[in-house]
Each structure stands twice: as structure tokens, then as C-alpha cells.
Protein backbone atom coordinates (compact mmCIF):
# COMPACT_ATOMS: atom_id res chain seq x y z
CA UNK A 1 34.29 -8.03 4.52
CA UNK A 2 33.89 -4.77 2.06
CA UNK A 3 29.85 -6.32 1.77
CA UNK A 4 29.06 -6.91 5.78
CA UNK A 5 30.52 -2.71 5.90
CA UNK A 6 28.32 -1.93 3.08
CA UNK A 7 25.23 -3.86 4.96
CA UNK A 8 25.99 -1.79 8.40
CA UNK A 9 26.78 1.30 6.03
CA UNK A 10 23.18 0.98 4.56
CA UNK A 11 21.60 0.37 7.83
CA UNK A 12 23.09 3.60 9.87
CA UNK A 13 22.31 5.72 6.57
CA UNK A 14 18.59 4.66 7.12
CA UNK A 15 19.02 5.52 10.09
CA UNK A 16 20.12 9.25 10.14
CA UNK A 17 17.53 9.23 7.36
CA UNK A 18 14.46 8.82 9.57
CA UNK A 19 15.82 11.59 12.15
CA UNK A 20 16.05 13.50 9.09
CA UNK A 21 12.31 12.77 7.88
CA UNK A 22 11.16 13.29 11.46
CA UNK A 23 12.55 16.65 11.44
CA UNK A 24 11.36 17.57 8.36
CA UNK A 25 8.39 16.04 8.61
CA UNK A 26 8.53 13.52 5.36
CA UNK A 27 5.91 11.41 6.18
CA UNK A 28 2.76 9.24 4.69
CA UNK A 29 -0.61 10.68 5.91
CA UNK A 30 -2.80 7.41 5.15
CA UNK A 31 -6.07 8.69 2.69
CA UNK A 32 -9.05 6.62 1.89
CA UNK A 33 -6.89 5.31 -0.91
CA UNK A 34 -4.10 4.17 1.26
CA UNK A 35 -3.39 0.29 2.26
CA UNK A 36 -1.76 1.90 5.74
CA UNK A 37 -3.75 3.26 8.59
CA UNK A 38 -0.90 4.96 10.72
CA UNK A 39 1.56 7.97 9.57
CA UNK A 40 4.85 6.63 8.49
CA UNK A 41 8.10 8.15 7.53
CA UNK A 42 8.32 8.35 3.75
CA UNK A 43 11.23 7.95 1.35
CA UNK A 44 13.14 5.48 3.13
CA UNK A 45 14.18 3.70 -0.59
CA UNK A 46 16.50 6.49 -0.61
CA UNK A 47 18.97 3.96 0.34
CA UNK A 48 18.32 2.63 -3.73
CA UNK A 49 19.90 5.54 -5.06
CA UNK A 50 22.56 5.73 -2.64
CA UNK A 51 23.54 2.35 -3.01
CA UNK A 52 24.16 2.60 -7.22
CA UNK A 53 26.10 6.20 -5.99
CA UNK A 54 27.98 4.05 -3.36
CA UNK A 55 28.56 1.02 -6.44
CA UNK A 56 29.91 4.04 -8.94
CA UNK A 57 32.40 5.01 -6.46
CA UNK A 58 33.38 1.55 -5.77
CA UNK A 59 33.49 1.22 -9.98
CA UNK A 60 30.76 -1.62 -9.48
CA UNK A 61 29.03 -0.04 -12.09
CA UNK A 62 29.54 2.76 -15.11
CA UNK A 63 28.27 6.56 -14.24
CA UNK A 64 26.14 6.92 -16.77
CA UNK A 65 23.73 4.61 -15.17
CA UNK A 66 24.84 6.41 -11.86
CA UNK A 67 23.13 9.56 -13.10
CA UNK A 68 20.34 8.13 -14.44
CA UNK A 69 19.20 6.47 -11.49
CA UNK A 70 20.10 9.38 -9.07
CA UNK A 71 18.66 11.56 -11.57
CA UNK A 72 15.24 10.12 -11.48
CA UNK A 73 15.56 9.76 -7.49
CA UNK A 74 16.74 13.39 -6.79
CA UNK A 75 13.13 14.24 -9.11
CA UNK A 76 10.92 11.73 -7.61
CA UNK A 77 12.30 12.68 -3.84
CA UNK A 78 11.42 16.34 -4.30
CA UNK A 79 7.95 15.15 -5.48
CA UNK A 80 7.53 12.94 -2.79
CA UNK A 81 7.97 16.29 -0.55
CA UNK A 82 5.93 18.67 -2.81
CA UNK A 83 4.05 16.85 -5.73
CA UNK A 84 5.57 17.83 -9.15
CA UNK A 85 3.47 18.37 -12.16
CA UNK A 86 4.12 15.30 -14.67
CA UNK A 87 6.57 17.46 -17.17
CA UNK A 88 9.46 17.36 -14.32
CA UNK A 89 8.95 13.71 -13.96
CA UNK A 90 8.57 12.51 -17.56
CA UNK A 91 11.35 14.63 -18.50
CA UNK A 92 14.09 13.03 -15.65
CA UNK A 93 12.57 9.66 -16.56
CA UNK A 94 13.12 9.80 -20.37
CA UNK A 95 16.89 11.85 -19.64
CA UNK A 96 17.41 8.69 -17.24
CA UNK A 97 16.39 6.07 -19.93
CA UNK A 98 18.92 8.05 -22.52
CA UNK A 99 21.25 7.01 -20.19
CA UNK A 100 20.57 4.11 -20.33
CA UNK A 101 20.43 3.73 -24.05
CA UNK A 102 24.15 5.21 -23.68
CA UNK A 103 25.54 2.87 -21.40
CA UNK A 104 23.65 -0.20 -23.34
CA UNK A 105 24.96 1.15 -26.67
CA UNK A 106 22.03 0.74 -28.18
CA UNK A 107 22.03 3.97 -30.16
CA UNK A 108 24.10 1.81 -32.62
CA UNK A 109 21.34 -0.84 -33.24
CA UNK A 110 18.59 -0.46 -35.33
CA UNK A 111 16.55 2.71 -34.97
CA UNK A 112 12.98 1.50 -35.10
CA UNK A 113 14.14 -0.78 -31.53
CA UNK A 114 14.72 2.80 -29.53
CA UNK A 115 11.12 3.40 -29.33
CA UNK A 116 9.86 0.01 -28.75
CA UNK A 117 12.46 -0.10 -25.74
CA UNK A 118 11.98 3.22 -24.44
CA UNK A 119 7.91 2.62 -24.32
CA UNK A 120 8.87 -0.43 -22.30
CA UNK A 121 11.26 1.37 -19.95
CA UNK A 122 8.72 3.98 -19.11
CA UNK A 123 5.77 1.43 -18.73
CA UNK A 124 7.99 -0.52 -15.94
CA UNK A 125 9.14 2.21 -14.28
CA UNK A 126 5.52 3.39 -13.67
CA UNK A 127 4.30 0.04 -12.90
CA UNK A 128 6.95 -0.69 -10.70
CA UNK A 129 5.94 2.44 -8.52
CA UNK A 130 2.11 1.67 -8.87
CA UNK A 131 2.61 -1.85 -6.99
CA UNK A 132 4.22 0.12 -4.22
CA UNK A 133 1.56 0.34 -1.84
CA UNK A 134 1.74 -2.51 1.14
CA UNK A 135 4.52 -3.20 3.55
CA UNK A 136 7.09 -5.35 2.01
CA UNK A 137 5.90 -5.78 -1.46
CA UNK A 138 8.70 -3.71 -3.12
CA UNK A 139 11.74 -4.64 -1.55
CA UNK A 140 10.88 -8.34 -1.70
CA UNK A 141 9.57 -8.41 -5.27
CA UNK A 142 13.60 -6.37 -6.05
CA UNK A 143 15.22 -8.68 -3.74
CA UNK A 144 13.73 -11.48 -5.50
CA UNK A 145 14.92 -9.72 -9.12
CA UNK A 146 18.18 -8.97 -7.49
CA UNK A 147 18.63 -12.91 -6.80
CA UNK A 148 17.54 -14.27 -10.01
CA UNK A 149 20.12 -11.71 -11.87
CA UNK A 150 22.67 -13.07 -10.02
CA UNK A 151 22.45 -16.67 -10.63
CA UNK A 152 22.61 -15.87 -14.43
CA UNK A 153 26.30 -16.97 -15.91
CA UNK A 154 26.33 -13.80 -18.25
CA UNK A 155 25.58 -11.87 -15.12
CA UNK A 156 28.71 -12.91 -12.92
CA UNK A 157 30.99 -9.88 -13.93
CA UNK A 158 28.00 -7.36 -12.41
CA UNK A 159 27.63 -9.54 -9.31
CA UNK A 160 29.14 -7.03 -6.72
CA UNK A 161 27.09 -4.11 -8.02
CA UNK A 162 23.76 -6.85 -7.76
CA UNK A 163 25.56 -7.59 -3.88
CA UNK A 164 25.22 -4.31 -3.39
CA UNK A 165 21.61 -3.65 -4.30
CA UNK A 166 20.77 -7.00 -2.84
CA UNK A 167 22.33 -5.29 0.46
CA UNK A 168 20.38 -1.65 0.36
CA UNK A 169 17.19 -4.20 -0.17
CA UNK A 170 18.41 -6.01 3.23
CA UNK A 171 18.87 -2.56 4.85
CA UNK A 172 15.97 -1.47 3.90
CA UNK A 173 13.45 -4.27 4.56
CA UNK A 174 14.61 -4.10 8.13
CA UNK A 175 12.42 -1.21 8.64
CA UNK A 176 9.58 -1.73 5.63
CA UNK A 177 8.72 -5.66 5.89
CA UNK A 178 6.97 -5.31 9.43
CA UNK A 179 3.39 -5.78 10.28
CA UNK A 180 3.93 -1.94 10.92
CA UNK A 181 6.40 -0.02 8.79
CA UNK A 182 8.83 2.30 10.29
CA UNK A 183 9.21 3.47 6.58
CA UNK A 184 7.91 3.12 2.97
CA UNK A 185 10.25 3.54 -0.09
CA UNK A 186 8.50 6.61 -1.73
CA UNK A 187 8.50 7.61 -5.22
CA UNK A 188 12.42 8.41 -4.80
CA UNK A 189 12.74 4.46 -3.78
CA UNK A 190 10.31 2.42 -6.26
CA UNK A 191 11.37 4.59 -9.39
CA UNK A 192 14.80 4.41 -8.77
CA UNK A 193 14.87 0.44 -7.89
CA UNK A 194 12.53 0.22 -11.51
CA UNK A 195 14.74 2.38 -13.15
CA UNK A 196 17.63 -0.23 -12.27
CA UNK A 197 16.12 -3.52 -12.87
CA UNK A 198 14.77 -1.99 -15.97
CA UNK A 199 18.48 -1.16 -16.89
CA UNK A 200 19.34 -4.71 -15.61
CA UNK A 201 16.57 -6.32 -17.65
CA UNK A 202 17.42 -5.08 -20.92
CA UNK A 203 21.31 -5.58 -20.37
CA UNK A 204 20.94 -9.04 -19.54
CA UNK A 205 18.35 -9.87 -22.55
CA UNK A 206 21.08 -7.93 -24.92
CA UNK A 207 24.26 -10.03 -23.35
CA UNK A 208 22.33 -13.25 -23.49
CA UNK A 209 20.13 -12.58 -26.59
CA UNK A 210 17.31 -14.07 -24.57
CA UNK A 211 14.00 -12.73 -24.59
CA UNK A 212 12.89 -15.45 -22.16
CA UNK A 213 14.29 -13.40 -19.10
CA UNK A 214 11.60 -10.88 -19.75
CA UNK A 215 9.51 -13.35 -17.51
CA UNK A 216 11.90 -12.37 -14.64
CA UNK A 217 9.32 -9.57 -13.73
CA UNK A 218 6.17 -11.06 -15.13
CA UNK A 219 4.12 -10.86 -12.03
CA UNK A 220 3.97 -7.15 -11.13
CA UNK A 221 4.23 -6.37 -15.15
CA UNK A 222 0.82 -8.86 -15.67
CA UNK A 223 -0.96 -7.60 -12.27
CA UNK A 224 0.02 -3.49 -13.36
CA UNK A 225 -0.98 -3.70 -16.90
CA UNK A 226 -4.57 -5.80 -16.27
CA UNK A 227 -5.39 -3.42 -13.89
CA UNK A 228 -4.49 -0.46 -16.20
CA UNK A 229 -6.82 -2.20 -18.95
CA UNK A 230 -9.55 -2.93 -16.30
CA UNK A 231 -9.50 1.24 -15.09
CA UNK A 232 -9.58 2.18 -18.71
CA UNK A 233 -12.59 -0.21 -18.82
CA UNK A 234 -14.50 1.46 -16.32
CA UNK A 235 -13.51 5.15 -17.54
CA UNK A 236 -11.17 5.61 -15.05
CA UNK A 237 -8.02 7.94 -14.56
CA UNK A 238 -4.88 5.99 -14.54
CA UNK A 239 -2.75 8.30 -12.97
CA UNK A 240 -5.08 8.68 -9.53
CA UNK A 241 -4.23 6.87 -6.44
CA UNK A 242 -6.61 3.68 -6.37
CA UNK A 243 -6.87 -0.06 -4.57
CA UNK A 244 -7.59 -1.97 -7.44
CA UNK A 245 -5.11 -4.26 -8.14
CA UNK A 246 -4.91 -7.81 -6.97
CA UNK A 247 -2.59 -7.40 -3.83
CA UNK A 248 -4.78 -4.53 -2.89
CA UNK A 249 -7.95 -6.76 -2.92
CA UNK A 250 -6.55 -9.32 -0.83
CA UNK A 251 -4.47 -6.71 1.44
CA UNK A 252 -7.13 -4.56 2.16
CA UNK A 253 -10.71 -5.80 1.07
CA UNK A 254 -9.92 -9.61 2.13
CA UNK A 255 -7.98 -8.77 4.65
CA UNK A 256 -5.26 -10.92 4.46
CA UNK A 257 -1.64 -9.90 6.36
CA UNK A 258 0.60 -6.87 4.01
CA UNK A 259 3.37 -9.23 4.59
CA UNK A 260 1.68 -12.91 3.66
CA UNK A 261 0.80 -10.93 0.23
CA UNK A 262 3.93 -9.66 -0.23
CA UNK A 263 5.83 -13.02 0.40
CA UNK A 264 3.52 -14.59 -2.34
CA UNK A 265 4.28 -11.92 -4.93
CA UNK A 266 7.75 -12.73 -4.60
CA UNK A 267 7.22 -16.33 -3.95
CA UNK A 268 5.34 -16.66 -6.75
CA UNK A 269 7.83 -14.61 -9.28
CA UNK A 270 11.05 -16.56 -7.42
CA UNK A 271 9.42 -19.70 -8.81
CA UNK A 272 8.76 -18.16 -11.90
CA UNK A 273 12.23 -17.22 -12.25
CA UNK A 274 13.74 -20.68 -11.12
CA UNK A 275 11.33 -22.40 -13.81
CA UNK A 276 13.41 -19.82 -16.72
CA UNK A 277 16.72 -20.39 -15.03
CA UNK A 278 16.29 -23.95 -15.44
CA UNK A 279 15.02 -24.21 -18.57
CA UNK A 280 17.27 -21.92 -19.56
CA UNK A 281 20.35 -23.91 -18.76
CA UNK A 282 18.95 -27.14 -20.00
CA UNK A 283 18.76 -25.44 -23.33
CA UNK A 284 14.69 -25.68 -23.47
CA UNK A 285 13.41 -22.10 -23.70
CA UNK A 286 12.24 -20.74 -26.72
CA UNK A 287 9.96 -17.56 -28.17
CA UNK A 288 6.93 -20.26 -28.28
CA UNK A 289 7.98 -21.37 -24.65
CA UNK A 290 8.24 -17.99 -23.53
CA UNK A 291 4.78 -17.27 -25.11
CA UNK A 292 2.81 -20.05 -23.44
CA UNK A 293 4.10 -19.75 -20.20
CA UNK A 294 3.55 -15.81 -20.03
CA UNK A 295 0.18 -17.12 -21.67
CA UNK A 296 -0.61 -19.41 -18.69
CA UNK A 297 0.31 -16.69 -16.07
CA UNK A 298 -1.90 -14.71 -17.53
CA UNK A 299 -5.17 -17.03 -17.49
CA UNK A 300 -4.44 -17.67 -14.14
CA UNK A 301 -4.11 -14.56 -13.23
CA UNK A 302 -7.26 -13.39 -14.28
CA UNK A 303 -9.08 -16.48 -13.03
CA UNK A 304 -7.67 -15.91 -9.32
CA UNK A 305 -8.30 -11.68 -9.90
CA UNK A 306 -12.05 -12.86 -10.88
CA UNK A 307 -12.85 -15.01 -7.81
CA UNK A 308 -10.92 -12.36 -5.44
CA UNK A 309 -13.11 -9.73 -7.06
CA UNK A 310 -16.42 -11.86 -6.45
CA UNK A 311 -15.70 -12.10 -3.05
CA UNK A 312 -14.82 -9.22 -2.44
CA UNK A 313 -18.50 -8.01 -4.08
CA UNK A 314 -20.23 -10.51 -2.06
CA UNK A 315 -18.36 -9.10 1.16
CA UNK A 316 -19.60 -5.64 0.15
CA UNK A 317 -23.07 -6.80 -0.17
């Protein structure tokens, strides 16, 4: 019963959200960089952050990952209202990802691991929030996440703060997984849903002392960083609006349907995932497992971003 309140909850926040935005006039103006045509209502992944608020109060989860998450939200809200410079946003993300270290205890463990972690933390966040840019692609992809955590036996004590996210996800892609959005998440939604499977991520890889569950968010973490490498490539500037990665290319150059592309990111990751669970649980995975199928996902990858990119080029011509 307390979950179906917290799924109607969720939906009437969104709600007197969007009368909120309209008022205020929050909304995405669509550039020649955009994958949307029409203004839409921006920030509606504020239900992320109000959801893990929500979770603390219900002691689903501890406050220190409370703050963090509403920390980086609160930051990447006002900056989805008037862009912030990147000290403001750096600074709430690496606060957040103390946090995070504090809740994980893992200012106990060896030092040299802090870096190598926090590096990580900040790379996913920022990927996470550059694959936000078609209808659908972010709350499936953290749906999909959400799901795969909660199947895990070393995950069952956290499964009514992963309900809960699960349900602000549901909420949510009510009004973002639509041929036309009544909403996107904003930076305030995508960092804040990063920042917590992030958190999520290296909590269950420390409980389970399996590294293997790293391939839980392969797809978006292969797709973000070859298209990082590929910019750098061709001298450009990371941090500028762009439509180069794969879902982009098929969204918007290929034209396929926002949601079809969507539903095969997460798709493809669910299977992904399911592949790991079972192997998992069958006692198969290993670090040269791990390697060759993160190996394979690659290659493929980059043989399906190669023949996207050729016909897109030969469209162009």
C-alpha cells in the first residue's frame, strides 16, 4: 500500500511541478544542437531528488547520501535556470561524492583507491547527464539499473529505497517517454539519478566484492566515453552541447523514433545485465570474464557506430 501512495505521491508532485515551470517559465528552447523541435518544460527529474528526500524520511536510506544527492540537484536545478560557471558544479559534485565516500566507509580503505573511485564517480555522473538528450532514454536506461539492483541477493535489505526510485522513474516516464515530452529531466534530474546509481554501483561492488557488476551500466559508460575519445580526435570541446553520439545518429540523422532508441539502450543493457546476473549466480564470472565481455561490447559497438556513421555521411552527401 505505502508504494501505490508513493507512485500517486510522485505523480501529483510532477504535477504541481509543471504549473510551477509554466509559471516560471523553466523550459527547453530546442537549438541546432537539440534532438527536440518543440519547447518543453524542463527539470521534471526533480522528482529524483525528491524521491531519495522522501526514502530518508521514510529511513529507506542513510542522510548522508540524502545530502549528497539533493546537494548536487539543488546546484544543477539552479543551473538549469541560469547556467553556472563549472566551479559551483564541480565543487557540489565532489562535496556529494565525499558523501558518498562517508556513507561507503571507504575513507578507511586504502588511500591510493579514493582517487581511482572518485575519478570514476565524476566521469559517470557527467556521462550520465551527456546521454540525456532524447525522450525516454534516461528514465528507461535508470529504470533498467533500478531493476537489475534489485534482483541482486546482497541488494535485498535496500530494496524499498530501489522501490522507491523505481517509482519516481514510473512517475516520471509518464510525462518524458512520449513521442512528445511534456517534460525532460534537466541537469537537476540526470545528475542526481547518476549521482545515485553511482552510489549504488560502488556499494554493491564493495558488499559483493564483485567487479563484474560494473557491466551493469556498460552501455551509456562505452557509448559516453567513445564519443569523448572521438571529439578529442577531431579537436573538439567536450563540454559543448553536440549530436554525436550513437543514439543521436540514429535519433536524429537516421531518423529513427526517440522512443524505439531509447527502448534499445535499455533493452540492450537489461540483457546485458541478465547475462551478469546469471553468470553471477551460477558462480561463472570472473576478472577475465568480465574483461572479454566488456571487450566484445566494445567491438561491437564501434562496428555498429562505424556503419551508422557511414550512412549517415552518405545521407549527407
Amino acid at each position: 500500500m505505502i508504494y501505490i501512495t508513493l507512485l500517486f505521491l510522485f505523480i501529483g508532485i510532477e504535477l504541481i511541478y509543471f504549473k510551477i515551470a509554466d509559471h516560471y517559465n523553466i523550459i527547453d528552447k530546442p537549438n541546432s544542437r537539440s534532438s527536440h523541435s518543440s519547447i518543453t518544460l524542463r527539470g521534471g527529474g526533480i522528482i529524483f531528488p525528491i524521491a531519495i528526500l522522501i526514502a530518508g524520511l521514510l529511513g529507506y536510506v542513510s542522510w548522508a547520501v540524502v545530502l549528497a544527492v539533493v546537494l548536487v540537484a539543488v546546484v544543477s536545478f539552479i543551473d538549469d535556470i541560469k547556467p553556472l560557471s563549472q566551479l559551483p558544479r564541480f565543487a557540489s559534485h565532489a562535496i556529494a561524492i565525499g558523501l558518498v565516500f562517508y556513507d561507503l566507509n571507504l575513507f578507511s580503505q586504502a588511500i591510493w583507491i579514493l582517487p581511482i573511485i572518485f575519478i570514476l564517480l565524476i566521469g559517470w555522473v557527467n556521462a550520465f547527464n551527456f546521454m540525456d538528450g532524447i525522450n525516454g532514454i534516461t528514465v528507461l536506461y535508470a529504470f533498467v539499473a533500478i531493476v537489475s539492483f534489485s534482483f541482486l541477493p546482497i541488494n535485498q535489505e535496500s530494496l524499498p529505497l530501489l522501490i522507491t526510485m523505481g517509482l519516481s522513474c514510473c512517475a516520471f516516464g509518464i510525462f518524458n517517454v512520449r513521442k512528445k515530452a511534456k517534460t525532460f529531466a534537466g541537469d537537476v534530474g540526470s545528475i542526481s539519478m547518476a549521482l545515485f546509481l553511482g552510489y549504488f554501483m560502488v556499494k554493491t561492488i564493495l558488499d559483493s566484492g564483485q567487479i563484474g557488476y560494473l557491466l551493469f551500466l556498460s552501455v551509456y559508460g562505452i557509448d559516453a566515453i567513445i564519443t569523448i575519445f572521438t571529439r578529442i580526435k577531431k579537436k573538439e570541446n567536450i563540454f559543448e552541447p553536440h549530436r554525436s553520439h550513437l543514439y543521436q545518429y540514429l535519433a536524429n540523422e537516421l531518423g529513427y523514433s526517440h522512443i524505439l532508441v531509447s527502448f534499445i539502450y535499455a533493452g540492450v543493457q537489461l540483457v546485458i545485465n541478465a547475462v551478469i546476473v546469471y553468470l553471477e549466480t551460477n558462480g561463472k564470472i570472473s576478472l577475465p570474464i568480465v574483461v572479454s565481455f566488456l571487450t566484445v561490447q566494445i567491438l561491437v559497438y564501434l562496428w555498429i557506430r562505424r556503419r551508422v556513421v557511414q550512412k549517415v555521411n552518405l545521407k549527407g552527401a
